[in-house]
Structure formats: C-alpha cells, structure tokens
Protein backbone atom coordinates (compact mmCIF):
# COMPACT_ATOMS: atom_id res chain seq x y z
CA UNK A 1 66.40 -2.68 16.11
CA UNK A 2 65.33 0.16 13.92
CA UNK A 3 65.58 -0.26 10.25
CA UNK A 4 65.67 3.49 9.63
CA UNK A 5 66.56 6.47 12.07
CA UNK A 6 63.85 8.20 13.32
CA UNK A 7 61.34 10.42 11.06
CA UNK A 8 60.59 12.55 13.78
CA UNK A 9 62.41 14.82 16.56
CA UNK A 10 62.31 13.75 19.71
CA UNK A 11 62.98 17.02 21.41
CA UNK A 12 60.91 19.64 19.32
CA UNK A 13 60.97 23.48 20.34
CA UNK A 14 57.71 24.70 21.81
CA UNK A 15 55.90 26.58 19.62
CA UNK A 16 55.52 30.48 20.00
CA UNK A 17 51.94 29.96 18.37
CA UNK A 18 48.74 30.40 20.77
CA UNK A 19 46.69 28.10 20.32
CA UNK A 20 42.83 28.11 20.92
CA UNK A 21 40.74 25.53 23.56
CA UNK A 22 39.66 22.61 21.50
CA UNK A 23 42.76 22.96 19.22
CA UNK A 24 42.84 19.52 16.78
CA UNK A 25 45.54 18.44 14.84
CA UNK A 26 44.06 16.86 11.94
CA UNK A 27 46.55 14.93 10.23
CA UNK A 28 49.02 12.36 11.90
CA UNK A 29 49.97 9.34 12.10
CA UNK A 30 51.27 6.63 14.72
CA UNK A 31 53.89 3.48 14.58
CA UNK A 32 53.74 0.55 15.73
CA UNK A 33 55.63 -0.30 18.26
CA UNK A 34 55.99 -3.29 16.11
CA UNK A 35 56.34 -6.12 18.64
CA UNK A 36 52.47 -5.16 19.35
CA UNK A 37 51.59 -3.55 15.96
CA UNK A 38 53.49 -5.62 13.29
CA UNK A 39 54.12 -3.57 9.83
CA UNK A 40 52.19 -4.57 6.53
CA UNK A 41 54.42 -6.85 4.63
CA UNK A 42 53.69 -5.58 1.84
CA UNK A 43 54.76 -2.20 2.29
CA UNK A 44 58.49 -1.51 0.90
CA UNK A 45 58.58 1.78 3.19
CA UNK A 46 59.68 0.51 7.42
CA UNK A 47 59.84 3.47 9.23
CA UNK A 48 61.07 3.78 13.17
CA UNK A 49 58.51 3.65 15.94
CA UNK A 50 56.21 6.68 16.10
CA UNK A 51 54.13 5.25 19.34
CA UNK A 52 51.15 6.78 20.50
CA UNK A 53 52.82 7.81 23.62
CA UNK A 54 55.39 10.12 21.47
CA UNK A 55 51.83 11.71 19.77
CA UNK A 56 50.61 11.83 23.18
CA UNK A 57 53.86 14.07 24.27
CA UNK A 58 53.78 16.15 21.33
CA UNK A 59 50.11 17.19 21.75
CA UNK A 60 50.68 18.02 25.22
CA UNK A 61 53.83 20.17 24.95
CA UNK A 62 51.98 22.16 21.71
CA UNK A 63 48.69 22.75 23.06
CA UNK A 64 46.82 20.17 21.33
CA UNK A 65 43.43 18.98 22.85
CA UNK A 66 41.75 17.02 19.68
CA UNK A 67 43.01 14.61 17.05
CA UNK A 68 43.02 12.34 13.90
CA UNK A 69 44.98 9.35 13.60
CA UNK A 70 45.09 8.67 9.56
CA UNK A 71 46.15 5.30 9.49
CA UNK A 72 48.90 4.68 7.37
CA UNK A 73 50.55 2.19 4.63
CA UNK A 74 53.19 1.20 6.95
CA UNK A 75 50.44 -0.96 9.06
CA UNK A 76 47.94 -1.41 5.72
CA UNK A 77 44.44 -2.14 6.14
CA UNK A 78 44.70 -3.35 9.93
CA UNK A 79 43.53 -0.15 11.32
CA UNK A 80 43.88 -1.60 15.10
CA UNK A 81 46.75 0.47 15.99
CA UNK A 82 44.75 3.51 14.86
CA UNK A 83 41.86 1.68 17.19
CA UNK A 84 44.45 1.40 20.27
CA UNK A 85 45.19 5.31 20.06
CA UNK A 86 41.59 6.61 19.96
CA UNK A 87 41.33 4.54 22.70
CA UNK A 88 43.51 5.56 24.80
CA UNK A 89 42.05 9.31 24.73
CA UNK A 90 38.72 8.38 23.60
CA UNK A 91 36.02 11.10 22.10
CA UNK A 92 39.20 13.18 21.63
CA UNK A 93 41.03 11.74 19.49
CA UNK A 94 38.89 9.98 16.35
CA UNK A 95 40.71 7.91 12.79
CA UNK A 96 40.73 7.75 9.19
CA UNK A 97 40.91 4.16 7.94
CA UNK A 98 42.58 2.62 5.20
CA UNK A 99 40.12 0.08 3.84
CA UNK A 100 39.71 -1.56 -0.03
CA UNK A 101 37.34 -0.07 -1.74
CA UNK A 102 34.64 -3.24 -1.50
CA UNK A 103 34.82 -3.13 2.04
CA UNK A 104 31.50 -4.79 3.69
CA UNK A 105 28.86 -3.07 5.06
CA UNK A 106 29.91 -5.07 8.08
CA UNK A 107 32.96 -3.28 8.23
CA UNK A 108 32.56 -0.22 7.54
CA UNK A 109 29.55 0.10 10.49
CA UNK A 110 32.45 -1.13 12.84
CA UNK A 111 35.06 1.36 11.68
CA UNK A 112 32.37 3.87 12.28
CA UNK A 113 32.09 2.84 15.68
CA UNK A 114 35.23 2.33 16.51
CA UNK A 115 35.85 5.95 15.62
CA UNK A 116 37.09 6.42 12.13
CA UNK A 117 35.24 9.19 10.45
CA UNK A 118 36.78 8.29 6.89
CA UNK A 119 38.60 6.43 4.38
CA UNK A 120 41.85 7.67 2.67
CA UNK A 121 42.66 6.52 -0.86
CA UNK A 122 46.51 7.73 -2.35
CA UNK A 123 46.98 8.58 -5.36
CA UNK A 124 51.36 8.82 -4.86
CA UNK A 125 53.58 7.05 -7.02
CA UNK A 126 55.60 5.56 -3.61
CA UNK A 127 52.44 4.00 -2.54
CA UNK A 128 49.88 1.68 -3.31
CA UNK A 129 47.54 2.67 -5.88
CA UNK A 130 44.05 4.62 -5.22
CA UNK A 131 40.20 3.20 -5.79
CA UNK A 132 39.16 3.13 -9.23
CA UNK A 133 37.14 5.99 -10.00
CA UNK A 134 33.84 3.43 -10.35
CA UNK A 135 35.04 2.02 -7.28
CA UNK A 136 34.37 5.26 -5.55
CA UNK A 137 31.39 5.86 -7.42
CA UNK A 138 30.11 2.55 -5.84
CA UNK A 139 31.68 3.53 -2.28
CA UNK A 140 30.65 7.47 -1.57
CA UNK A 141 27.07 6.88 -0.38
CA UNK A 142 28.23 4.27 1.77
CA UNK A 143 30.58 6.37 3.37
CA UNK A 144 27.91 9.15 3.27
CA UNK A 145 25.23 6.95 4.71
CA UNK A 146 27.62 6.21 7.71
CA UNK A 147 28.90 10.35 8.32
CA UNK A 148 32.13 9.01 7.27
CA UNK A 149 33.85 10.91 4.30
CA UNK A 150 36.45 10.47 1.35
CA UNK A 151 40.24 11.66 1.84
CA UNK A 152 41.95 11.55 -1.25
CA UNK A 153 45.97 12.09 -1.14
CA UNK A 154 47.07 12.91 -4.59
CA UNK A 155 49.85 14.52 -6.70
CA UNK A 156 49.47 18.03 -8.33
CA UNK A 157 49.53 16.27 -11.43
CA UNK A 158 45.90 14.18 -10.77
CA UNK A 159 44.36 17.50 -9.60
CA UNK A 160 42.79 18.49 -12.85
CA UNK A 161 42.29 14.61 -13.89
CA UNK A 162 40.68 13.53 -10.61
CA UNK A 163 38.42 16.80 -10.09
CA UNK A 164 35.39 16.01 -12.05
CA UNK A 165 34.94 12.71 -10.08
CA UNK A 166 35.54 13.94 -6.77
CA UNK A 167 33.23 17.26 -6.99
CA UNK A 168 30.45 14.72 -8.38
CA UNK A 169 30.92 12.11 -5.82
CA UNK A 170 27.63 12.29 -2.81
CA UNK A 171 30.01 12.61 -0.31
CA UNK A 172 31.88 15.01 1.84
CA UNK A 173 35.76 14.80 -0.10
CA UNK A 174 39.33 16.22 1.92
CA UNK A 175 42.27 16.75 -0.16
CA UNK A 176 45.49 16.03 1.66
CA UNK A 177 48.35 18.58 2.03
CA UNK A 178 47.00 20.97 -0.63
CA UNK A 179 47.12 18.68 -3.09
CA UNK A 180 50.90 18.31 -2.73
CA UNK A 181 51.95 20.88 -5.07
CA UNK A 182 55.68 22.53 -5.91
CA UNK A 183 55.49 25.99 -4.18
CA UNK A 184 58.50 27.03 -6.44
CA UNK A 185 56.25 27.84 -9.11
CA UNK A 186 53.98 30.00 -7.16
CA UNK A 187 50.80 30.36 -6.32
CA UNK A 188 49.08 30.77 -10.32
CA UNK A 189 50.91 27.67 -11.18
CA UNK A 190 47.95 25.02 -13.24
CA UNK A 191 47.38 22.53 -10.49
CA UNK A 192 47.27 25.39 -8.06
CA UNK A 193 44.55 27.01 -9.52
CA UNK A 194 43.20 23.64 -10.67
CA UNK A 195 42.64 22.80 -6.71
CA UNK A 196 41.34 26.46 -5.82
CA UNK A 197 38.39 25.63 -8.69
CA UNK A 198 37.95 22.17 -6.97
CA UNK A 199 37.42 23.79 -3.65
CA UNK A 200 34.47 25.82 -5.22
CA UNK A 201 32.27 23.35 -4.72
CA UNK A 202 30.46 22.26 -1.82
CA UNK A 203 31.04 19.43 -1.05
CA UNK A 204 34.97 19.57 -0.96
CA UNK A 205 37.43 20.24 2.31
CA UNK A 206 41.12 20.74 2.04
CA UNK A 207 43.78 20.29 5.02
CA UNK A 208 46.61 22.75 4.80
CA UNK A 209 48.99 20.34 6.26
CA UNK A 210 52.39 19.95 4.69
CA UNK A 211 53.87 23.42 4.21
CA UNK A 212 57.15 21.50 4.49
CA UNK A 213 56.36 18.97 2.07
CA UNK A 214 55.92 21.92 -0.78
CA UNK A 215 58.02 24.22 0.07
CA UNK A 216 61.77 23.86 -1.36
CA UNK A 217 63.50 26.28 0.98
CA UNK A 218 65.20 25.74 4.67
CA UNK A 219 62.75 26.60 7.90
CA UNK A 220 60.18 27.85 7.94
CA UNK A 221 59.12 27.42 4.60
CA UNK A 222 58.07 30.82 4.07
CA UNK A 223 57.48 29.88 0.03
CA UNK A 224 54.68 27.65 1.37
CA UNK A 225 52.58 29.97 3.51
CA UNK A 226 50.89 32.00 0.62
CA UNK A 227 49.33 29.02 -0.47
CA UNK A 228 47.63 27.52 2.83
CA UNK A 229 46.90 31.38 3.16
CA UNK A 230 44.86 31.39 0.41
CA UNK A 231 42.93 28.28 0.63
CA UNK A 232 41.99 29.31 4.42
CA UNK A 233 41.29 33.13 3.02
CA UNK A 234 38.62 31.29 0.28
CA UNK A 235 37.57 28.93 1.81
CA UNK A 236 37.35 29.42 5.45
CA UNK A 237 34.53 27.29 6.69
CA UNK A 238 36.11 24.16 4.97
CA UNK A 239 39.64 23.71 5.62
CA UNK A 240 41.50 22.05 8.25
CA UNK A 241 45.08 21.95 9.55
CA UNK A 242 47.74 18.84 10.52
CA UNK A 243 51.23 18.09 11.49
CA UNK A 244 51.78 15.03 9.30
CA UNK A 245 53.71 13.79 12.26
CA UNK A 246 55.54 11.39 12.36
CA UNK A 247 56.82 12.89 8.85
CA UNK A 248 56.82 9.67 6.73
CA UNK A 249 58.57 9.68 3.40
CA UNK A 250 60.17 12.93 4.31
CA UNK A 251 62.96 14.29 2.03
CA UNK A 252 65.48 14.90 4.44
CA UNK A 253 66.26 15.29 8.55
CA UNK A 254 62.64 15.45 9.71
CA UNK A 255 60.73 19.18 10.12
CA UNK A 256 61.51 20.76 14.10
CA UNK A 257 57.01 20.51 15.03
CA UNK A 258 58.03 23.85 16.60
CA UNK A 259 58.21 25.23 13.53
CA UNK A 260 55.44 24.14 11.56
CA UNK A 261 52.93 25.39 14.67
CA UNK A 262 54.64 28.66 14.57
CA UNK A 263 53.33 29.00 10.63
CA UNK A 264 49.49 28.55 12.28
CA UNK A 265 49.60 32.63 12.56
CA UNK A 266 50.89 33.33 9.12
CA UNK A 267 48.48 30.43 8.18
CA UNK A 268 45.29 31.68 9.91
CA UNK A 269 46.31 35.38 10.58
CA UNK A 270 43.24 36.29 12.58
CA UNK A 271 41.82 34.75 15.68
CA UNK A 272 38.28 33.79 13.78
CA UNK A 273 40.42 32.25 11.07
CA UNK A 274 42.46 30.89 13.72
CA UNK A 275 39.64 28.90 15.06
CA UNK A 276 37.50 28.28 13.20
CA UNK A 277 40.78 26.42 11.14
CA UNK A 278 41.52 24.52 14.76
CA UNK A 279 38.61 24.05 16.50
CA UNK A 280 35.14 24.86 14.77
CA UNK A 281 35.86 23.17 11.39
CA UNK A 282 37.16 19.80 13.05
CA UNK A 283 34.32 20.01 15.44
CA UNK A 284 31.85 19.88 11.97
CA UNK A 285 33.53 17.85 9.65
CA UNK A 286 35.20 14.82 12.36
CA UNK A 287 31.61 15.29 14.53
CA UNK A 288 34.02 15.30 17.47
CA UNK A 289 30.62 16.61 20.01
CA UNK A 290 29.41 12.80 18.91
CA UNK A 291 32.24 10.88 20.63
C-alpha cells in the first residue's frame, strides 16, 4: 500500500509540442516498484511507485526516443533500479548515479559500463548533504578520466558560493533545474545572474528542467519561461532539457507532462534551438552514439 498518493498523473494530455527524431528527455527519475527495488532506509521522503513501465508510457505518448534515468535519494546509492531501466531500452536510455564521493575505481569503471554517464551531488536542505568541495577536487578527474561528468543540484543561494569550485573543477559540470531559483524576482535577480556568469565558462552545462519548480503561478508557468529562454539563447550549445518526472518533492498536485512539453517552443523558439536543446546536445554531452 502506498504511503503517499501518487507524484505523477497517470493520464497526462498529449503535448501540442513537435518534437524532433532523437528527442531525449534528460532529467527523470523511476520508483521502485518496491517489492523488487526496496527504498533507502535512510531516506525520510517514500514516494508512490514511478515504475519504469509508467516512464516507458510517458515517452511514448510525448514523442520521446532518448533518456536519462538520474537515480534518486528515494533508492540511495543502489543505482540497480536505474541499471534495470537502461536495460530494458538499452543504448537509448543511459543514468546518472548517486555514488559517495570515495567511490573505488572499481566502481566507478562499472557504473560507466553499466551506462551511467555521471554522478549527482545535492546541495537541498530536504536531502542529504553534497561532496565536500575537496572531495570533488579529489573526484573530477576520475569522473573525467571515465567520460562521466559532475551534476550538481543546488539552491539559488549556493550559486555564488559554489561557483568558483565548480568552474575550476577538470570536469564537464550540469547544474540542475537552473539552479532552482524564485522566478518571482525576475530574471536580474543575484543568483540569476550569478548562474548566467557560471555558465560563461567552458566547461559548465545547465538543464532547463523545472519551469514548474520556479515558477509561483498556476499552468503553464509563464513567469518561468524567460529564464530557460535565456540560458538556451546564451548558451545554446550547452544546455539540455528534462521532465523531472516523476515530480518528487513537488509542492502541490503534481505538474499535467502535457504542459511542461508544450513550454519546449517558448523554451527553444526555433527549430535549431529546438534541436540542438533535444537531440544534438544530449547526443554530445550523454555520448548516446557510444551505447
């Protein structure tokens, strides 16, 4: 029996949004079902099921070719039900692992086999805290080493902190959901403009997942769009999209998935930005042609 209703809809509209071949969704996450996948015990936060098979439908009815399965806190650092979905549409659909930061050489050469093209570290007050900033020091050419990269999920509030670390680090870094900020306060808000100097350098990649995570109006978040806008305006060639499905730690009913495609044109408002946001940037950074 389900400790919690559902974080997702089962019966999301179609989106109006065409989407191009290859389309990825590069942010998502699965659950359980927890008689084969047990939850971490550790972890406060028990969510419903989100199965693979529900991912599976959603994909399908969207228009969704690719993915990547970013395992989450609900199942820890036992990445095997991220390992069961990439296997069950392998070479399209590829993981980011949760892993401690002294993971073994050992380890980390079998994530990268199994699939997992990099390791996500929080930075949230409702979860577990992030890798030290020596520990990441000591980690980043391992990851690099291995093609696997850094995904950092963080506050608006660690932007500036964090941001001399991350743009020094020897590896490829992702911020998560634009850095999670407030889009009440516009788009020349401090940690705003603190991520948009981040994203100057090279070496950093931003997914402009979560429009309804910062926006703080009703569907379909229109206070959230200038910001993804801008991020794929500047920096076109390295930025990436998600659904954040199944919606974890979502403030209220879950988001309709219909609606948060349908922001991909507002998002990306030509077809080049369109694709290259959905199909060539994935291709690059997740090495999807190397499945």
């Amino acid at each position: 029996m389900n400790e919690r209703p559902l974080t997702w809809k089962r019966y999301p509209r179609t989106t109006r949004a065409e989407l191009p071949g290859g389309a990825t969704d590069c942010h998502c996450h699965v659950f359980g079902p927890r008689d084969q996948f047990p939850y971490c015990e550790v972890n406060s936060y028990k969510p419903a099921d989100a199965p693979k098979e529900a991912l599976f439908a959603l994909h399908d009815q969207m228009g969704i070719d690719r993915c990547v399965i970013v395992q989450s806190a609900v199942h820890g650092n036992d990445n095997t039900v991220v390992v069961d979905a990439m296997q069950a549409r392998p070479g399209r659909y590829l993981g980011i692992a949760l892993a401690p930061p002294d993971v073994s050489d050992a380890a980390l050469d079998r994530l990268a086999d199994q699939g997992f093209r990099g390791m996500r570290f929080n930075y949230m007050a409702h979860l577990a805290p992030g890798a030290s900033p020596e520990e990441l020091r000591a980690l980043a050419p391992r990851l690099a080493d291995r093609g696997m990269h850094l995904q950092v999920h963080m506050g608006p509030g660690l932007i500036e902190t964090l941001s001399p670390l991350l743009a020094d680090l020897p590896v490829t870094v992702v911020v998560d959901h634009f850095g999670r900020v407030d889009a009440s306060l516009g788009v020349n808000q401090p940690p705003f403009q603190a991520l948009l100097r981040l994203l100057d350098h090279d070496n950093l990649w931003c997914k402009v997942s979560g429009c309804e995570r910062a926006s703080r109006q009703d569907p379909p978040y229109a206070d959230a769009v200038a910001f993804a806008r801008t991020i794929v305006e500047r920096f076109g060639d390295r930025v990436v999209w998600g659904t954040d499905w199944p919606h974890p730690n979502y403030r209220s009913d879950p988001p309709d998935d219909g609606d948060l495609f349908d922001l991909l044109p507002q998002i990306a408002p030509d077809a080049r930005a369109l694709q290259a946001l959905l199909v060539d940037n994935p291709t690059k950074l997740y090495r999807f042609e190397e499945s």
